[in-house]
C-alpha atoms as a PDB file:
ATOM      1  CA  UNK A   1     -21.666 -21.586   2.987  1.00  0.00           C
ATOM      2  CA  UNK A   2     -23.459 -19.194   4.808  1.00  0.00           C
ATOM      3  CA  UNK A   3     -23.999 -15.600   3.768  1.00  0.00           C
ATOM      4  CA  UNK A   4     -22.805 -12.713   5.319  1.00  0.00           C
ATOM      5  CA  UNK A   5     -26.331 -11.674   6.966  1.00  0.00           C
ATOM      6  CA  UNK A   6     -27.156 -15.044   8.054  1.00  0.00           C
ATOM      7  CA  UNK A   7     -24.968 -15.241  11.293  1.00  0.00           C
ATOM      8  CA  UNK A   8     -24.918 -12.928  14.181  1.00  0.00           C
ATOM      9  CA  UNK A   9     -22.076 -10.428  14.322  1.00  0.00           C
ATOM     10  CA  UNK A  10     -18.795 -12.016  15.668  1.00  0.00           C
ATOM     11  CA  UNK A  11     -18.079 -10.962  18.920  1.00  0.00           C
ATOM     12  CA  UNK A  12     -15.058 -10.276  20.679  1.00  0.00           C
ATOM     13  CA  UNK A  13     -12.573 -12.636  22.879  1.00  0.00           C
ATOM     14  CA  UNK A  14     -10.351 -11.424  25.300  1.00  0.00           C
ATOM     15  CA  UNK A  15      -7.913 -13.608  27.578  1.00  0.00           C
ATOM     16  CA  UNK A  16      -7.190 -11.679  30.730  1.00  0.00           C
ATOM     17  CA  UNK A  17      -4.305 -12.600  32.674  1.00  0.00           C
ATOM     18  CA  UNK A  18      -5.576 -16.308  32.063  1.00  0.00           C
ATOM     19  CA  UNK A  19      -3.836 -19.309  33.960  1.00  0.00           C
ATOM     20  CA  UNK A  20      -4.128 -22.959  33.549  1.00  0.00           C
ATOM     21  CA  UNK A  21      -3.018 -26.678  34.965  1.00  0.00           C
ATOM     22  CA  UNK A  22      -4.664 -29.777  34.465  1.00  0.00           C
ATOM     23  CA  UNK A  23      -5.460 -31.900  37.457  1.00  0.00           C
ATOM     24  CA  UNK A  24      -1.716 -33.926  37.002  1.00  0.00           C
ATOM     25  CA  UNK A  25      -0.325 -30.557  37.725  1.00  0.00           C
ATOM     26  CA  UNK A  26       0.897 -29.740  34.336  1.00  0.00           C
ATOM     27  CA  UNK A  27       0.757 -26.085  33.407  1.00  0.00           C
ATOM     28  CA  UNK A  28      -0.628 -25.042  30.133  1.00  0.00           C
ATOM     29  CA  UNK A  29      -1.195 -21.520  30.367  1.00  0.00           C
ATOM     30  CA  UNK A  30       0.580 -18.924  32.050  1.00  0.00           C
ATOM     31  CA  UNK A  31      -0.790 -15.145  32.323  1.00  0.00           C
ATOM     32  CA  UNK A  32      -1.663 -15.414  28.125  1.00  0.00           C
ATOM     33  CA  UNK A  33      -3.228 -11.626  27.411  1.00  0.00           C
ATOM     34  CA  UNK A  34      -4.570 -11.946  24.545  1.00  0.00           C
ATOM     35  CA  UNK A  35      -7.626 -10.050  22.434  1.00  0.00           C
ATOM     36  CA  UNK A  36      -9.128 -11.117  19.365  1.00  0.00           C
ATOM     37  CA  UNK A  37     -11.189  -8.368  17.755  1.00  0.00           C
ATOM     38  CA  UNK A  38     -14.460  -9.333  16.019  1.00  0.00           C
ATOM     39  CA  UNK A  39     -14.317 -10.807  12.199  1.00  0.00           C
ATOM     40  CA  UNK A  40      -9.982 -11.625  12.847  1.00  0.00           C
ATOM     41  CA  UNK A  41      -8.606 -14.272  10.766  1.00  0.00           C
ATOM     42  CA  UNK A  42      -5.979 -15.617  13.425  1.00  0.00           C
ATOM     43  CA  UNK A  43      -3.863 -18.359  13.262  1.00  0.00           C
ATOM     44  CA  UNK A  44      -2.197 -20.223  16.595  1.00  0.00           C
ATOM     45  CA  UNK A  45       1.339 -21.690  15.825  1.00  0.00           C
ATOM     46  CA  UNK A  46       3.582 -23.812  18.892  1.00  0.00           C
ATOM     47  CA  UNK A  47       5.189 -26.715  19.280  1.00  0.00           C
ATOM     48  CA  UNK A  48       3.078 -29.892  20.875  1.00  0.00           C
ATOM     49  CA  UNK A  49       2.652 -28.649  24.539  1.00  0.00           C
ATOM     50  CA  UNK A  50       3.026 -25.299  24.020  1.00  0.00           C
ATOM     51  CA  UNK A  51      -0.555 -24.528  24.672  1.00  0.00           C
ATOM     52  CA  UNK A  52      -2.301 -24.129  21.593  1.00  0.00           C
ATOM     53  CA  UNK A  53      -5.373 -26.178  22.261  1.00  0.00           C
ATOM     54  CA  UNK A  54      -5.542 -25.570  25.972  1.00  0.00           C
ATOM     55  CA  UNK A  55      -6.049 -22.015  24.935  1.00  0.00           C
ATOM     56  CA  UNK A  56      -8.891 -22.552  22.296  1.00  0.00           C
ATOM     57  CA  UNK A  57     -10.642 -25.001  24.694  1.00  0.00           C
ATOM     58  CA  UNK A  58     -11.188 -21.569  27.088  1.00  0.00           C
ATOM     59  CA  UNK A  59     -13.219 -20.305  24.288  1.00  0.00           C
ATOM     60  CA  UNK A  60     -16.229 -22.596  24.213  1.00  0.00           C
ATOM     61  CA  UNK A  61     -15.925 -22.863  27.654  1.00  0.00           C
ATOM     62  CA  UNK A  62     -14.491 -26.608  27.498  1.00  0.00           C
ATOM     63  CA  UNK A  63     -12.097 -25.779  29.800  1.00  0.00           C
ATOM     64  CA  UNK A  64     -12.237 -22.993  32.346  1.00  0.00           C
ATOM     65  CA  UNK A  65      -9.303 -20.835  33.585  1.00  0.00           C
ATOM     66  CA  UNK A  66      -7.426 -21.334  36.896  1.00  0.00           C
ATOM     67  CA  UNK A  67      -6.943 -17.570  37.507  1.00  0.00           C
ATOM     68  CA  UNK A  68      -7.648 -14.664  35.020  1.00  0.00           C
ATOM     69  CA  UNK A  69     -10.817 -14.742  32.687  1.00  0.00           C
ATOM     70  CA  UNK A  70     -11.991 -15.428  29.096  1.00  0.00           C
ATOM     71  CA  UNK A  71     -14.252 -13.068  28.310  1.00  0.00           C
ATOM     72  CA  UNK A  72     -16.595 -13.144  24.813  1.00  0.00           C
ATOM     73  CA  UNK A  73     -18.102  -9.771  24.385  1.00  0.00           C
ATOM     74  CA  UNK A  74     -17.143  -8.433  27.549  1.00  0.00           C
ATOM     75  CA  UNK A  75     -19.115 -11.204  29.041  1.00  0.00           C
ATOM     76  CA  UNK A  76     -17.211 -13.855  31.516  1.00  0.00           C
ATOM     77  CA  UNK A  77     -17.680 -17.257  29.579  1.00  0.00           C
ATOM     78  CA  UNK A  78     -18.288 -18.629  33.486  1.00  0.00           C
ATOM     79  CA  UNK A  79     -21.609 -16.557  33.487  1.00  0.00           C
ATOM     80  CA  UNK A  80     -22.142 -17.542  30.295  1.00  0.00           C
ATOM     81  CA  UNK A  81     -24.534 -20.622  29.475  1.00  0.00           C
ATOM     82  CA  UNK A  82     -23.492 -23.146  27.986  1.00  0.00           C
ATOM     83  CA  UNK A  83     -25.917 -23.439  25.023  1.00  0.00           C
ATOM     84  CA  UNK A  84     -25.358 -20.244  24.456  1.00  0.00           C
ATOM     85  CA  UNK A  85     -21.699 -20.916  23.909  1.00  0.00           C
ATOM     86  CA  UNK A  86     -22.423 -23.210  21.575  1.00  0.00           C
ATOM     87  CA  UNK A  87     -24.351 -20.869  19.326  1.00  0.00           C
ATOM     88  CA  UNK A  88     -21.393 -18.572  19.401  1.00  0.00           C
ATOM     89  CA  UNK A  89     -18.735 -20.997  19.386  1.00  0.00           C
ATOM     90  CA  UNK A  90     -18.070 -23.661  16.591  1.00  0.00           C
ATOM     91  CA  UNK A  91     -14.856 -26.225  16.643  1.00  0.00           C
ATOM     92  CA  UNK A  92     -13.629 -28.701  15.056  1.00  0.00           C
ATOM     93  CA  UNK A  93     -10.839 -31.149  16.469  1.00  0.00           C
ATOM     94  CA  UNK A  94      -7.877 -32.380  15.758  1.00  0.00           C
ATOM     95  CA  UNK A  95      -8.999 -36.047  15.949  1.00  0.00           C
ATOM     96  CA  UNK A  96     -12.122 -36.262  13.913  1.00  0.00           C
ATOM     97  CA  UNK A  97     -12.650 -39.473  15.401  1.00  0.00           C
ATOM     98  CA  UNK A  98     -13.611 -37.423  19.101  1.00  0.00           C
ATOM     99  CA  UNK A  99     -16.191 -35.524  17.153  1.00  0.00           C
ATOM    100  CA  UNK A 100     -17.501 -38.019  15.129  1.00  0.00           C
ATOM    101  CA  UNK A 101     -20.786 -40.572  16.334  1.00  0.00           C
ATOM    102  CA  UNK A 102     -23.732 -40.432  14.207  1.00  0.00           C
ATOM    103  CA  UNK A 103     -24.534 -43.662  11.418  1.00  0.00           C
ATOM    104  CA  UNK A 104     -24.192 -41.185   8.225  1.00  0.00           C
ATOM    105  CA  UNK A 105     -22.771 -38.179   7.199  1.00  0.00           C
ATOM    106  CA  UNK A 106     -25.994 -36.246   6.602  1.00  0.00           C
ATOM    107  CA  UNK A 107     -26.623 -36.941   9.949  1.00  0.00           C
ATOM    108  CA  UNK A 108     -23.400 -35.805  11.730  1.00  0.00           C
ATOM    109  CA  UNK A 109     -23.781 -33.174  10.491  1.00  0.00           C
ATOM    110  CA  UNK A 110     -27.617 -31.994  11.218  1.00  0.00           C
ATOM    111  CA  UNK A 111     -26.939 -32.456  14.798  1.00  0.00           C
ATOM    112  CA  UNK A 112     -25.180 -29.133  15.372  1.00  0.00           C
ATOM    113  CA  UNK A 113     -27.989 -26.569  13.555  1.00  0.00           C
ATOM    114  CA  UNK A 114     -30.681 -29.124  14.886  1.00  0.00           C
ATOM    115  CA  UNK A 115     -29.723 -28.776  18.274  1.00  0.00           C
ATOM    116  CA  UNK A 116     -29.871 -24.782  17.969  1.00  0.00           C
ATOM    117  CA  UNK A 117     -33.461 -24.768  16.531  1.00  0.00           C
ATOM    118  CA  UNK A 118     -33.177 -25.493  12.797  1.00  0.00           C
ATOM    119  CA  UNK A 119     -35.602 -28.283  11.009  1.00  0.00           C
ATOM    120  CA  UNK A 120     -37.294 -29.252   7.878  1.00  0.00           C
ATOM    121  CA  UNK A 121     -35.571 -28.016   4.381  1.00  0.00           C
ATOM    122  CA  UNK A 122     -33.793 -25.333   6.205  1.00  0.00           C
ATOM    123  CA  UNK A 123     -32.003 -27.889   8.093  1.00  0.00           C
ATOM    124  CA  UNK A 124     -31.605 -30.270   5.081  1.00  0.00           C
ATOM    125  CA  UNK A 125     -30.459 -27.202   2.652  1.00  0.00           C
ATOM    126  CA  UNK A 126     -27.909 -26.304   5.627  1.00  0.00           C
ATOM    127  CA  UNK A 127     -26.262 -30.113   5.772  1.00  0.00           C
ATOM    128  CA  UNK A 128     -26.435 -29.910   1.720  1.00  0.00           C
ATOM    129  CA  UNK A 129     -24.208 -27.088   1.630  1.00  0.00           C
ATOM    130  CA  UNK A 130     -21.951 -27.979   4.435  1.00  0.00           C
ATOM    131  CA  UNK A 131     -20.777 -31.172   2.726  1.00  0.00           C
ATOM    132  CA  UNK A 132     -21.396 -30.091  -0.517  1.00  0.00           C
ATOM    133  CA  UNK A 133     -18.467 -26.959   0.883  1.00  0.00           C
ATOM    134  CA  UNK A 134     -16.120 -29.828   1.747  1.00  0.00           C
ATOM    135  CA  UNK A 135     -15.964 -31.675  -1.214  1.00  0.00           C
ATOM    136  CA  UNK A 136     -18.434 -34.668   0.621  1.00  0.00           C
ATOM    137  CA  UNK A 137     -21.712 -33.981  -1.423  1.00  0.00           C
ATOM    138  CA  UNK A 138     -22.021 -37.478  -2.807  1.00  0.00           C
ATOM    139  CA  UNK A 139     -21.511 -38.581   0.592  1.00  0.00           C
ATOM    140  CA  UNK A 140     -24.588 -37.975   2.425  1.00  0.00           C
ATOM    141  CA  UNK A 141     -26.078 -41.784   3.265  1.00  0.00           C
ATOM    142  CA  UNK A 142     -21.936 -42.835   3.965  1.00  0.00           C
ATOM    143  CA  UNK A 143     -21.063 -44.244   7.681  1.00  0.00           C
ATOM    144  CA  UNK A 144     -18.816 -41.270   8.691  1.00  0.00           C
ATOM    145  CA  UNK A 145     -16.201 -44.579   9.147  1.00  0.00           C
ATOM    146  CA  UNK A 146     -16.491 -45.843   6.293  1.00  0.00           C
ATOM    147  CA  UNK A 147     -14.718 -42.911   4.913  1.00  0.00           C
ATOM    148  CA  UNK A 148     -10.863 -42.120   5.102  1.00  0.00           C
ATOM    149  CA  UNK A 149      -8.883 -40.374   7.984  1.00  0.00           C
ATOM    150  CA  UNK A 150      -8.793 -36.959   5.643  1.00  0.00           C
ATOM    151  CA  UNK A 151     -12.030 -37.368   4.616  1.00  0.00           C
ATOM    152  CA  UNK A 152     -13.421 -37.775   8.056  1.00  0.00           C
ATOM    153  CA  UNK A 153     -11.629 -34.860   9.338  1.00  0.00           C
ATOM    154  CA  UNK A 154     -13.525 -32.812   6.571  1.00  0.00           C
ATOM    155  CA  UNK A 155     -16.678 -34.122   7.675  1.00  0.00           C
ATOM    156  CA  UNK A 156     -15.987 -33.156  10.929  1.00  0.00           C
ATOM    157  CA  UNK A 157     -15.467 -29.515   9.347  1.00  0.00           C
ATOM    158  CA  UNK A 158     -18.622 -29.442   7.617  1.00  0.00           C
ATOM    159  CA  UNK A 159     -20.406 -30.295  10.918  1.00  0.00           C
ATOM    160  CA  UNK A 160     -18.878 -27.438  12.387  1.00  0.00           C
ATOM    161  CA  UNK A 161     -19.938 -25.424   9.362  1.00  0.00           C
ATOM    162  CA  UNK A 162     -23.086 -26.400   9.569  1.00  0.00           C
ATOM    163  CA  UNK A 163     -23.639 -24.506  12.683  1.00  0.00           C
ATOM    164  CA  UNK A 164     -22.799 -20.912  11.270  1.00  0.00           C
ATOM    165  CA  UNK A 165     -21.422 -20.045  14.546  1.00  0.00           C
ATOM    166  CA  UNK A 166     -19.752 -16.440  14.405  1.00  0.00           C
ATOM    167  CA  UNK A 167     -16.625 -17.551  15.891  1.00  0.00           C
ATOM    168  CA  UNK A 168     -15.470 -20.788  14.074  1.00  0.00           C
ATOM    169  CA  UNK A 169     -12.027 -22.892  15.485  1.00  0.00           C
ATOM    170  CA  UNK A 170     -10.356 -25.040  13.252  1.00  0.00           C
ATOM    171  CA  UNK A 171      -7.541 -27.409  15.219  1.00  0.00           C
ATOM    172  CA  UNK A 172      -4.575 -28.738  12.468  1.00  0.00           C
ATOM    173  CA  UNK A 173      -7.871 -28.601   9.861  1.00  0.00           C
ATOM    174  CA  UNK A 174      -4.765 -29.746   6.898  1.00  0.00           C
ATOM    175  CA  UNK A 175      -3.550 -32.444   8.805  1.00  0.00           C
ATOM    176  CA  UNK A 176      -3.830 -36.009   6.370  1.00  0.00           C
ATOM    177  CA  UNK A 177      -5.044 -33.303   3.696  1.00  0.00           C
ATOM    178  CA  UNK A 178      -3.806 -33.758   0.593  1.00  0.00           C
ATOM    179  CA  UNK A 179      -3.440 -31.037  -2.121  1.00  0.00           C
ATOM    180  CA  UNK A 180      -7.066 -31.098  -2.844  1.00  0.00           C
ATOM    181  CA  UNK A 181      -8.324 -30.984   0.642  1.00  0.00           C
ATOM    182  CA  UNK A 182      -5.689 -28.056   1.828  1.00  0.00           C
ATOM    183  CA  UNK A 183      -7.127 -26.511  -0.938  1.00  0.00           C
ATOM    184  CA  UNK A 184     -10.911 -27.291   0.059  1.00  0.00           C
ATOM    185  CA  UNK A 185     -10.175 -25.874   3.947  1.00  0.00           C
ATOM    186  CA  UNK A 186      -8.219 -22.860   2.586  1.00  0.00           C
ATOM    187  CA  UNK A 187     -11.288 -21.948   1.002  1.00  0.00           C
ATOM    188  CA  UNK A 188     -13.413 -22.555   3.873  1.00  0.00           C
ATOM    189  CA  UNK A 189     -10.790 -20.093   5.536  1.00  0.00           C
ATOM    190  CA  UNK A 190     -11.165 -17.629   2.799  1.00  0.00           C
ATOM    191  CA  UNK A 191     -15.592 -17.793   2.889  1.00  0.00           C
ATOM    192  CA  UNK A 192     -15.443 -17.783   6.921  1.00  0.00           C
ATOM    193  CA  UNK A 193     -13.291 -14.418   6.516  1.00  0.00           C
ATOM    194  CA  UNK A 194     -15.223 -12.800   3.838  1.00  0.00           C
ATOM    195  CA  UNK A 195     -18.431 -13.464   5.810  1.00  0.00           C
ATOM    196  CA  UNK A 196     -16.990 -11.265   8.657  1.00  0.00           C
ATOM    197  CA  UNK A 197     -16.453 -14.657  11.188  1.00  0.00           C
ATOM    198  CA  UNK A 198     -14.100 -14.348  13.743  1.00  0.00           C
ATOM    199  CA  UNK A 199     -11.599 -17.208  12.425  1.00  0.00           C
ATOM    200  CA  UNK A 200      -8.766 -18.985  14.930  1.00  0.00           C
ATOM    201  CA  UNK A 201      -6.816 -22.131  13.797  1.00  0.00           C
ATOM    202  CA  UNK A 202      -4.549 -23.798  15.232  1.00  0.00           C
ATOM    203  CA  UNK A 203      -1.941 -25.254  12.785  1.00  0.00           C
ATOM    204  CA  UNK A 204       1.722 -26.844  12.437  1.00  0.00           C
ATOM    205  CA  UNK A 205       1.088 -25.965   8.578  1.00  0.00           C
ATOM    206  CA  UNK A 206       3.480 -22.850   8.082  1.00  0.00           C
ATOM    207  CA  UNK A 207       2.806 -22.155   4.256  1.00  0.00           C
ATOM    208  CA  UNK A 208      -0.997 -22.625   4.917  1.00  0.00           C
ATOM    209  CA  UNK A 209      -0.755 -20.564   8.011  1.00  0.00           C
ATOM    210  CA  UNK A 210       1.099 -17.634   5.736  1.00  0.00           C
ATOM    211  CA  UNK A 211      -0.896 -17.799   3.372  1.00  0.00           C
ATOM    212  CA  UNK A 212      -4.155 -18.121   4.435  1.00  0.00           C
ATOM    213  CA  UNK A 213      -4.360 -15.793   7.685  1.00  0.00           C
ATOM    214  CA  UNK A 214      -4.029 -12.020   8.893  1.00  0.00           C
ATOM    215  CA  UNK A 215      -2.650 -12.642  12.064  1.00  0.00           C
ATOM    216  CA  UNK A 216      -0.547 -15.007  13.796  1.00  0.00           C
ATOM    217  CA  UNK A 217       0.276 -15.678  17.528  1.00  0.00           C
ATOM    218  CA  UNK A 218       3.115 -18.077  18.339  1.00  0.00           C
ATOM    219  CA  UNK A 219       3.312 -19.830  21.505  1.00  0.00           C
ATOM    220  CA  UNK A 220       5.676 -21.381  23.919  1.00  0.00           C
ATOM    221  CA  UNK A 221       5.386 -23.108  26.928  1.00  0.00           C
ATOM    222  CA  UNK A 222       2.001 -21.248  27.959  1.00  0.00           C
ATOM    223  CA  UNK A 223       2.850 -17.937  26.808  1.00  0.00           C
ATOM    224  CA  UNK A 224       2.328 -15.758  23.649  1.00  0.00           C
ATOM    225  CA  UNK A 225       5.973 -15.137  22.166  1.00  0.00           C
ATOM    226  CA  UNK A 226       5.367 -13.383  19.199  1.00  0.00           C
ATOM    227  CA  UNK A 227       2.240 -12.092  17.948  1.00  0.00           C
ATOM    228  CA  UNK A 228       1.367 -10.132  14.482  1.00  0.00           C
ATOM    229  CA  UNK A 229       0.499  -9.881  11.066  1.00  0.00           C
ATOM    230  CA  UNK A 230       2.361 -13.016   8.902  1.00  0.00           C
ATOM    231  CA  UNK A 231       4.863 -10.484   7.417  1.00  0.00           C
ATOM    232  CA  UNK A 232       6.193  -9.653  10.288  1.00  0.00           C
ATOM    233  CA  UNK A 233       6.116 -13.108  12.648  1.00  0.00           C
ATOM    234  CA  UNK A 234       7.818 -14.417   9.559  1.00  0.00           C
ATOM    235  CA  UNK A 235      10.282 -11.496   9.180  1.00  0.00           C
ATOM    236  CA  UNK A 236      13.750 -12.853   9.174  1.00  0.00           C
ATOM    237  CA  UNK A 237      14.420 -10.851  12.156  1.00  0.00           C
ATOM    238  CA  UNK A 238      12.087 -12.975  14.008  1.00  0.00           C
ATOM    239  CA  UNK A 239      13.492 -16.776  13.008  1.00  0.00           C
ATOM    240  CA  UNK A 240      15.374 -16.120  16.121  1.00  0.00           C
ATOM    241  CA  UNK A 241      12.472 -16.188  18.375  1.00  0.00           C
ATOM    242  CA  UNK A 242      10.362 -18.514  15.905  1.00  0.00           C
ATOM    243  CA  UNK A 243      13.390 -21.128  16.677  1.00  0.00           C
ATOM    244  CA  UNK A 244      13.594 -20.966  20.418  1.00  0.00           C
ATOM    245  CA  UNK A 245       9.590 -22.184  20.134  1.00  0.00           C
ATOM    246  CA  UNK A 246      10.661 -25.037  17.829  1.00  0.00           C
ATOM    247  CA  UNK A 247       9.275 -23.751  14.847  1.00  0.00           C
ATOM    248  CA  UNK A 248      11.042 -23.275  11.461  1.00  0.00           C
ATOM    249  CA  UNK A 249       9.601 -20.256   9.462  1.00  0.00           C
ATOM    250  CA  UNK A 250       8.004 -21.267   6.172  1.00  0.00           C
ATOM    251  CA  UNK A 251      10.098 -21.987   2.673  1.00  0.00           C
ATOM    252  CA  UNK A 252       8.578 -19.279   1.140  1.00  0.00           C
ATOM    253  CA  UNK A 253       9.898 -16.974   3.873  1.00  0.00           C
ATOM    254  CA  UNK A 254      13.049 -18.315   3.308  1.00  0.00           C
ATOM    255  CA  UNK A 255      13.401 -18.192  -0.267  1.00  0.00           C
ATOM    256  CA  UNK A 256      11.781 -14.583   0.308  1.00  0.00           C
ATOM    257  CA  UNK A 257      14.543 -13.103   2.272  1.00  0.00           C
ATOM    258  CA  UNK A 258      16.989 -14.751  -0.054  1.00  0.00           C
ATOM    259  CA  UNK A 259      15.298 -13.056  -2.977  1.00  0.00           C
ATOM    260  CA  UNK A 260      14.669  -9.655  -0.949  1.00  0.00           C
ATOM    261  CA  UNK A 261      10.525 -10.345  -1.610  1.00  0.00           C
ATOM    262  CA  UNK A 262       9.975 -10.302   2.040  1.00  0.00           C
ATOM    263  CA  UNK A 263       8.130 -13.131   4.285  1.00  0.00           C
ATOM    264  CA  UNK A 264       5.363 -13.676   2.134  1.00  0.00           C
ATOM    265  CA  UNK A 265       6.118 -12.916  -1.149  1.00  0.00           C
ATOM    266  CA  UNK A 266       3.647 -14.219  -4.041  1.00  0.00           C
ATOM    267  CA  UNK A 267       4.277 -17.049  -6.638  1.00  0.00           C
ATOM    268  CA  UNK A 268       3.965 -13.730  -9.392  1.00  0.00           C
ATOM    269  CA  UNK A 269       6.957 -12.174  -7.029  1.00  0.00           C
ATOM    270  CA  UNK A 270       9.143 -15.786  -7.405  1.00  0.00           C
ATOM    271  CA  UNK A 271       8.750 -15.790 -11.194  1.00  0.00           C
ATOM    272  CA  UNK A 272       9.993 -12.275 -11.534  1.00  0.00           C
ATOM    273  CA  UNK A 273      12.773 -12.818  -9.423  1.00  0.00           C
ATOM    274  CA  UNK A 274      13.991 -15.646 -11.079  1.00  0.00           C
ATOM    275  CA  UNK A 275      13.333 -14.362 -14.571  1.00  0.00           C
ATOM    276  CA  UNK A 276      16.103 -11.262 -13.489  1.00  0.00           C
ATOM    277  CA  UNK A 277      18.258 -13.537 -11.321  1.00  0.00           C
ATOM    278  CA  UNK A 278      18.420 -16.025 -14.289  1.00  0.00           C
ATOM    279  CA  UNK A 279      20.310 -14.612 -18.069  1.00  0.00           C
ATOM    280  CA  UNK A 280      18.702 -15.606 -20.496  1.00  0.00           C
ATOM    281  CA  UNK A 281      20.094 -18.514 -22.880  1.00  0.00           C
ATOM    282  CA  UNK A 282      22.017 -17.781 -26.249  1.00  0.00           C
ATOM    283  CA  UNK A 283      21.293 -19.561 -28.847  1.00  0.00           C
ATOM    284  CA  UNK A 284      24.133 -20.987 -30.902  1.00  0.00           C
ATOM    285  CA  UNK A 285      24.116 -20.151 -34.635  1.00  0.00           C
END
């Protein structure tokens, strides 16, 4: 992936006041104030409808607010060009199937860093590395649907990757993952954070979101309800709110509070708790 001096500095976002209903009349957003400060590692949490992706959508300018305004840098994203967005803004979908259209891999995934100027072995060292980052190296000449669901999801990633964008969206990047590829997009996750990118996902992947993120926002029926660092959101004292958005905190947050190790303890902390909670056995002589 990318080093850290190969990307321009991640700039801000800030939602202000920000609105939204699609053209049926459904509202999505209501008044969401949010900021995301540059280089964040944020993860969105929310039941389906809640307005997760609505939200994220503002930030590339795929969708534009009703009332309020997104703004990246201080900049309104409706003054904002387009292409320029694109260089700033990199995401992936849910369905990789939305994203996906080119007859190989290599070539999905050249399209993004072509289309913002890149060509010849830059270009072909940038799509190595993406899919090499993914787990896809051996992949390059494969029809993107010739591959599997998870596997096509990744690719979609690595097209994103590709891009080095400074702000970088992932939308349910573990779902049809199995161990392997949760493992593959957590680091992704942890490489995007090092390199100082501003990182949002949206994910119904509680352990992965826990583990894997500084900050996370929880939302419900258009509105942030809870919003902090995972220790806290996770806190037993907020399963109360985490329930009335339909969400169940994570097991190790649970086993945590039973232990007294707190929302996110380690896998170091769970041994030594059950090394005191457990006597050792006698042995019979």
């Amino acid at each position: 992936m990318t080093s850290p001096d190969s990307a321009a500095p991640a700039p801000s976002i800030e939602f202000a006041s920000v609105s939204f209903a699609y053209p049926d009349g459904t509202r999505a957003l209501t008044d969401v104030e949010l900021r995301i400060q540059p280089g964040e590692s944020l993860a969105i949490v929310g039941q389906n409808g809640s307005g997760k992706s609505t939200l994220v959508r503002h930030i590339n300018g795929l969708l534009r607010p009703a009332t309020g305004r997104v703004l990246i840098d201080g900049r309104d994203i409706r003054q904002t060009h387009v292409a320029r967005l694109a260089g700033l803004v990199g995401l992936a979908f849910q369905n990789p199937d939305r994203q996906l259209f080119a007859g190989s891999a290599s070539a999905e995934v050249a399209f993004g860093p072509r289309n913002l100027g890149l060509r010849g072995s830059a270009l072909e060292a940038r799509v190595r590395e993406a899919l090499e980052d993914v787990g896809l190296g051996e992949e390059t000449a494969t029809n993107p649907y010739d591959l599997g669901y998870s596997r096509r999801k990744l690719l979609a990633l690595a097209s994103v990757l590709a891009m080095r964008t400074p702000i970088l969206i992932l939308d349910e990047p573990t779902t049809g993952q199995d161990a392997r590829g949760v493992a593959r997009v957590r680091g992704v996750v942890a490489r995007a954070a090092g390199e100082g990118r501003t990182l949002i996902a949206i994910s119904h992947d509680m352990r992965f979101v826990a583990e894997s993120f500084r900050r996370v926002v929880v939302m419900r029926a258009g509105r942030v309800v809870l919003d902090g660092a995972p220790d806290a959101v996770f806190a037993e004292t907020a399963w109360g709110a985490l329930r009335a958005a339909y969400l169940e905190p994570p097991l190790p947050a649970v086993a945590g509070a039973r232990l007294g190790l707190g929302a996110t303890p380690t896998d170091g902390e769970f041994v030594a708790a059950l090394e005191v909670a457990t006597p050792p056995r006698t042995q019979n002589r």
